[in-house]
C-alpha atoms as a PDB file:
ATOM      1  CA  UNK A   1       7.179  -0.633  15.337  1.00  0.00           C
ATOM      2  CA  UNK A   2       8.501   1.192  12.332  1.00  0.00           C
ATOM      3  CA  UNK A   3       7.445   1.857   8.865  1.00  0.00           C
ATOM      4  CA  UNK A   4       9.699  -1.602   7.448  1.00  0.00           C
ATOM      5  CA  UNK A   5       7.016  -3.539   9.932  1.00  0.00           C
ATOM      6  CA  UNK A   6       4.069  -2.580   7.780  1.00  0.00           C
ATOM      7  CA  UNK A   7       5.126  -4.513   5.066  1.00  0.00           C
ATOM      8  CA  UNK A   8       5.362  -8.095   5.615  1.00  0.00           C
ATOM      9  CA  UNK A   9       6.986 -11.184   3.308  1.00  0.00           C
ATOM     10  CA  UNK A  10       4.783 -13.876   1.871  1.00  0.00           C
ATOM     11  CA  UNK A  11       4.909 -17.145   0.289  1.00  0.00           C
ATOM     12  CA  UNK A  12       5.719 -15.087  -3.594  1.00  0.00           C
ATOM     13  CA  UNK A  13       4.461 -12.252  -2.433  1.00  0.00           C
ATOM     14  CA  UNK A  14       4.160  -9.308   0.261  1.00  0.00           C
ATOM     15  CA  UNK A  15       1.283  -7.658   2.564  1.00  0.00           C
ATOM     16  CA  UNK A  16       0.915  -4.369   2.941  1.00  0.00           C
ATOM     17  CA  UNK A  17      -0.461  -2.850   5.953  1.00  0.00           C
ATOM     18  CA  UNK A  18      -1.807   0.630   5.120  1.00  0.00           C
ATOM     19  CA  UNK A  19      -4.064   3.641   6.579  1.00  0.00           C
ATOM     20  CA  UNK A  20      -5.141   5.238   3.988  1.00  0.00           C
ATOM     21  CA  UNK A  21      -6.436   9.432   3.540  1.00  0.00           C
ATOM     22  CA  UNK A  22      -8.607   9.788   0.572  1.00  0.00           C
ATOM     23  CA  UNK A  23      -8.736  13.185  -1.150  1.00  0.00           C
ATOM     24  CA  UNK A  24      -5.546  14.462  -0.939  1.00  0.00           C
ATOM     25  CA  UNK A  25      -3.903  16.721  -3.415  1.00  0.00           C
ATOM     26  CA  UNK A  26      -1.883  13.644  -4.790  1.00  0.00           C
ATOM     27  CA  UNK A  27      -1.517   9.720  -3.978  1.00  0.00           C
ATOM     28  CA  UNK A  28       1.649   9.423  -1.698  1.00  0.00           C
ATOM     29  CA  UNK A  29       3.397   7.510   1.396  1.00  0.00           C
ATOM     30  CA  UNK A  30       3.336  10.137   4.167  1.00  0.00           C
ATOM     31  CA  UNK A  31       4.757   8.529   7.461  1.00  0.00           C
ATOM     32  CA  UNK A  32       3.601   5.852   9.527  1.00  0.00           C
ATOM     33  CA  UNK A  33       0.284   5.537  11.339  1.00  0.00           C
ATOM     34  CA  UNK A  34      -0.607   2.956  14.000  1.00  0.00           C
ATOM     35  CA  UNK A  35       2.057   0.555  12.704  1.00  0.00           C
ATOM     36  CA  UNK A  36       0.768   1.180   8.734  1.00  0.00           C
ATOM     37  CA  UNK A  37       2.076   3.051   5.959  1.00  0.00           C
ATOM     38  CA  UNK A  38       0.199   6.146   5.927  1.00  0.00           C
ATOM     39  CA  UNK A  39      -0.966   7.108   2.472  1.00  0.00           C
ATOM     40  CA  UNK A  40      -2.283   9.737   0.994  1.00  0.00           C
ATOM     41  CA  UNK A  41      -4.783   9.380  -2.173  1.00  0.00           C
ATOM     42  CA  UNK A  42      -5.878  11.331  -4.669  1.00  0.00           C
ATOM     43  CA  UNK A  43      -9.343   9.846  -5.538  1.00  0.00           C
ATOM     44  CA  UNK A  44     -12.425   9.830  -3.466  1.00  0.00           C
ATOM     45  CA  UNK A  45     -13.384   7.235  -1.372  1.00  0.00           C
ATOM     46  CA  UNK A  46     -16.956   6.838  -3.141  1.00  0.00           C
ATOM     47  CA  UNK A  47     -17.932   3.732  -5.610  1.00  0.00           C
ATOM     48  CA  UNK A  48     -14.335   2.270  -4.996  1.00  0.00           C
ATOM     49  CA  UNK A  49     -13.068   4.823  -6.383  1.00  0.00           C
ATOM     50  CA  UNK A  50      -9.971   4.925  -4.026  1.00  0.00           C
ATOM     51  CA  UNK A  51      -9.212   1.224  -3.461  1.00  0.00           C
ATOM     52  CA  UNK A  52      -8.624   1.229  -7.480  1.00  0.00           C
ATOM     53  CA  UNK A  53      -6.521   4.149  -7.477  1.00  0.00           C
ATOM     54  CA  UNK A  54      -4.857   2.456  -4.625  1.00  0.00           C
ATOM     55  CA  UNK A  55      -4.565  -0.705  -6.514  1.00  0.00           C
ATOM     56  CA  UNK A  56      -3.390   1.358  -9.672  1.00  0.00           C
ATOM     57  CA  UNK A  57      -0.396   3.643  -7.902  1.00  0.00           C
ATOM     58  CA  UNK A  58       0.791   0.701  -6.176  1.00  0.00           C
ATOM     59  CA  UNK A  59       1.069  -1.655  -9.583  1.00  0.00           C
ATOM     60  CA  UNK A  60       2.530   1.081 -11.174  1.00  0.00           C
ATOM     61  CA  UNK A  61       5.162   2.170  -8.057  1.00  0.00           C
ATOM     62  CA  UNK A  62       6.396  -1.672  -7.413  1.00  0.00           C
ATOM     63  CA  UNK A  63       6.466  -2.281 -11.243  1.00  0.00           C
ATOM     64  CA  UNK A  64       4.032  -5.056 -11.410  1.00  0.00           C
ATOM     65  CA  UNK A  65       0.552  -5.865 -13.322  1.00  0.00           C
ATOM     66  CA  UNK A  66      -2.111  -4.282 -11.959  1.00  0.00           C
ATOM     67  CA  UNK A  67      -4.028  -7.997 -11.226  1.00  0.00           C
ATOM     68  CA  UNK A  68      -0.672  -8.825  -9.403  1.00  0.00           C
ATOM     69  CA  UNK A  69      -1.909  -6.422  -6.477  1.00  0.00           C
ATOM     70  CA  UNK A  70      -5.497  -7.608  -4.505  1.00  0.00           C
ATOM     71  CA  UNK A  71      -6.874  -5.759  -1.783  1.00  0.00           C
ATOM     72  CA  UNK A  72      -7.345  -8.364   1.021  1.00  0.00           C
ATOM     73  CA  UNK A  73      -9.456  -6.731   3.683  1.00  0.00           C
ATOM     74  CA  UNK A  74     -10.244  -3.162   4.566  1.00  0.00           C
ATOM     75  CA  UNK A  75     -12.341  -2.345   1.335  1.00  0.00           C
ATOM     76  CA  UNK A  76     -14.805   0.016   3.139  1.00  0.00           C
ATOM     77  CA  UNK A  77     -12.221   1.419   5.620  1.00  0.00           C
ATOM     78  CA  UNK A  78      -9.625   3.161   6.347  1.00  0.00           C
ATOM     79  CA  UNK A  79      -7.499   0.619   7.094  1.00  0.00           C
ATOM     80  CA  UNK A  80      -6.147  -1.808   4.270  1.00  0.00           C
ATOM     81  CA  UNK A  81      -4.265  -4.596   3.593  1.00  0.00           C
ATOM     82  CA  UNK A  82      -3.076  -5.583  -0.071  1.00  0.00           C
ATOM     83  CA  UNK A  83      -1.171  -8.036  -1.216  1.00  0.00           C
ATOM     84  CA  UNK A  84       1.226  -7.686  -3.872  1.00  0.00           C
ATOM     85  CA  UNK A  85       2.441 -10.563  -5.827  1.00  0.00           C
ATOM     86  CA  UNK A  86       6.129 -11.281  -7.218  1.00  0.00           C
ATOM     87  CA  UNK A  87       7.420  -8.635  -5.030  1.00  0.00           C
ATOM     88  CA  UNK A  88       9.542  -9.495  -1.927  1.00  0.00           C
ATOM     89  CA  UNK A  89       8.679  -6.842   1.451  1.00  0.00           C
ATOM     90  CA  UNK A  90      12.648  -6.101   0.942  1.00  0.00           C
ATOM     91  CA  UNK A  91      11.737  -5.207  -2.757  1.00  0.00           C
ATOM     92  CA  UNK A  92       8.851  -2.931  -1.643  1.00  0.00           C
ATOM     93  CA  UNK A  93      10.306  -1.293   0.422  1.00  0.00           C
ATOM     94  CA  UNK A  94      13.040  -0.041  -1.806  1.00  0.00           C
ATOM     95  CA  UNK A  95      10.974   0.732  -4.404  1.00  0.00           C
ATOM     96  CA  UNK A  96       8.723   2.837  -1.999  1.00  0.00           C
ATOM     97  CA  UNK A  97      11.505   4.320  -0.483  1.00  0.00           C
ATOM     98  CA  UNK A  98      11.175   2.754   3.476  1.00  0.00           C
ATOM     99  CA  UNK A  99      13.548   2.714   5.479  1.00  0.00           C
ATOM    100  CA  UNK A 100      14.032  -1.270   5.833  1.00  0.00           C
ATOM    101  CA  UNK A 101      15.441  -0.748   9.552  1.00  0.00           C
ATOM    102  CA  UNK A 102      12.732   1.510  10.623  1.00  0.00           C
END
Protein backbone atom coordinates (compact mmCIF):
# COMPACT_ATOMS: atom_id res chain seq x y z
CA UNK A 1 0.00 0.00 0.00
CA UNK A 2 1.65 3.22 -1.00
CA UNK A 3 1.47 6.78 -0.07
CA UNK A 4 -1.39 7.54 -3.28
CA UNK A 5 -3.61 4.86 -1.04
CA UNK A 6 -3.84 7.23 1.88
CA UNK A 7 -5.79 9.55 0.14
CA UNK A 8 -9.04 8.42 -1.02
CA UNK A 9 -11.86 10.13 -3.59
CA UNK A 10 -15.24 11.17 -2.31
CA UNK A 11 -18.54 12.19 -3.44
CA UNK A 12 -16.94 16.33 -3.96
CA UNK A 13 -14.43 15.69 -1.89
CA UNK A 14 -11.32 13.53 -0.60
CA UNK A 15 -10.22 11.62 2.78
CA UNK A 16 -7.15 11.80 4.06
CA UNK A 17 -5.64 9.13 6.02
CA UNK A 18 -2.84 10.56 8.19
CA UNK A 19 -0.40 9.69 11.28
CA UNK A 20 0.43 12.54 12.55
CA UNK A 21 3.98 13.72 14.90
CA UNK A 22 3.26 16.77 16.85
CA UNK A 23 6.19 19.03 17.77
CA UNK A 24 8.33 18.93 15.07
CA UNK A 25 10.56 21.69 13.92
CA UNK A 26 8.00 22.48 11.04
CA UNK A 27 4.50 21.02 9.68
CA UNK A 28 5.45 18.62 6.74
CA UNK A 29 4.58 15.20 4.78
CA UNK A 30 7.47 12.90 5.76
CA UNK A 31 6.84 9.35 4.21
CA UNK A 32 4.28 6.91 4.75
CA UNK A 33 3.33 5.17 7.99
CA UNK A 34 1.03 2.15 8.34
CA UNK A 35 -0.70 2.95 5.04
CA UNK A 36 -1.06 7.01 6.14
CA UNK A 37 0.67 10.01 5.18
CA UNK A 38 3.07 10.61 7.82
CA UNK A 39 3.14 14.21 8.94
CA UNK A 40 5.05 16.14 10.80
CA UNK A 41 3.54 19.29 12.86
CA UNK A 42 4.71 22.10 14.25
CA UNK A 43 2.20 22.83 17.11
CA UNK A 44 1.63 20.88 20.22
CA UNK A 45 -0.79 18.42 20.59
CA UNK A 46 -2.43 20.21 23.78
CA UNK A 47 -6.01 22.16 23.69
CA UNK A 48 -6.30 21.20 19.89
CA UNK A 49 -3.73 22.95 19.26
CA UNK A 50 -2.42 20.55 16.49
CA UNK A 51 -5.63 19.36 14.80
CA UNK A 52 -6.06 23.30 13.93
CA UNK A 53 -2.70 23.71 12.71
CA UNK A 54 -3.42 20.57 10.87
CA UNK A 55 -6.62 21.90 9.59
CA UNK A 56 -4.80 25.32 8.78
CA UNK A 57 -1.53 23.85 6.66
CA UNK A 58 -3.73 21.63 4.86
CA UNK A 59 -6.40 24.59 3.69
CA UNK A 60 -3.63 26.57 2.91
CA UNK A 61 -1.40 23.59 0.92
CA UNK A 62 -4.60 22.28 -1.26
CA UNK A 63 -5.73 25.96 -1.78
CA UNK A 64 -9.07 25.74 -0.21
CA UNK A 65 -11.09 27.60 2.76
CA UNK A 66 -10.13 26.60 5.85
CA UNK A 67 -14.08 25.33 6.74
CA UNK A 68 -13.66 23.29 3.43
CA UNK A 69 -11.29 20.84 5.49
CA UNK A 70 -13.12 18.82 8.76
CA UNK A 71 -11.35 16.48 10.79
CA UNK A 72 -13.53 13.30 10.75
CA UNK A 73 -12.18 11.01 13.42
CA UNK A 74 -8.88 10.75 15.21
CA UNK A 75 -9.18 14.14 17.20
CA UNK A 76 -7.36 12.83 20.34
CA UNK A 77 -4.93 10.53 18.43
CA UNK A 78 -2.45 10.02 16.47
CA UNK A 79 -4.15 8.80 13.80
CA UNK A 80 -6.49 11.14 11.63
CA UNK A 81 -8.71 11.29 9.01
CA UNK A 82 -9.86 14.70 7.33
CA UNK A 83 -11.83 15.37 4.75
CA UNK A 84 -11.22 17.97 2.34
CA UNK A 85 -13.90 19.38 0.25
CA UNK A 86 -13.76 20.52 -3.59
CA UNK A 87 -10.56 18.76 -3.95
CA UNK A 88 -10.32 15.49 -5.98
CA UNK A 89 -7.54 12.62 -4.18
CA UNK A 90 -5.80 13.12 -7.82
CA UNK A 91 -5.76 16.94 -6.99
CA UNK A 92 -4.25 16.31 -3.52
CA UNK A 93 -1.98 14.50 -4.31
CA UNK A 94 -0.36 16.81 -6.77
CA UNK A 95 -0.59 19.57 -4.77
CA UNK A 96 1.14 17.61 -1.86
CA UNK A 97 3.55 16.27 -4.01
CA UNK A 98 2.56 12.12 -3.82
CA UNK A 99 3.48 10.07 -5.95
CA UNK A 100 -0.10 9.05 -7.47
CA UNK A 101 1.34 5.42 -8.40
CA UNK A 102 2.88 4.82 -5.10
Amino acid sequence: MGAASAIEDRAGSCRILLHVVPRASRTQVVGLHDGRLKLQVAAPPVDGEANEAIVRWLARSLGVARDAVTLVSGASGKKKVVEVSGVSADGARALLGIDSTG
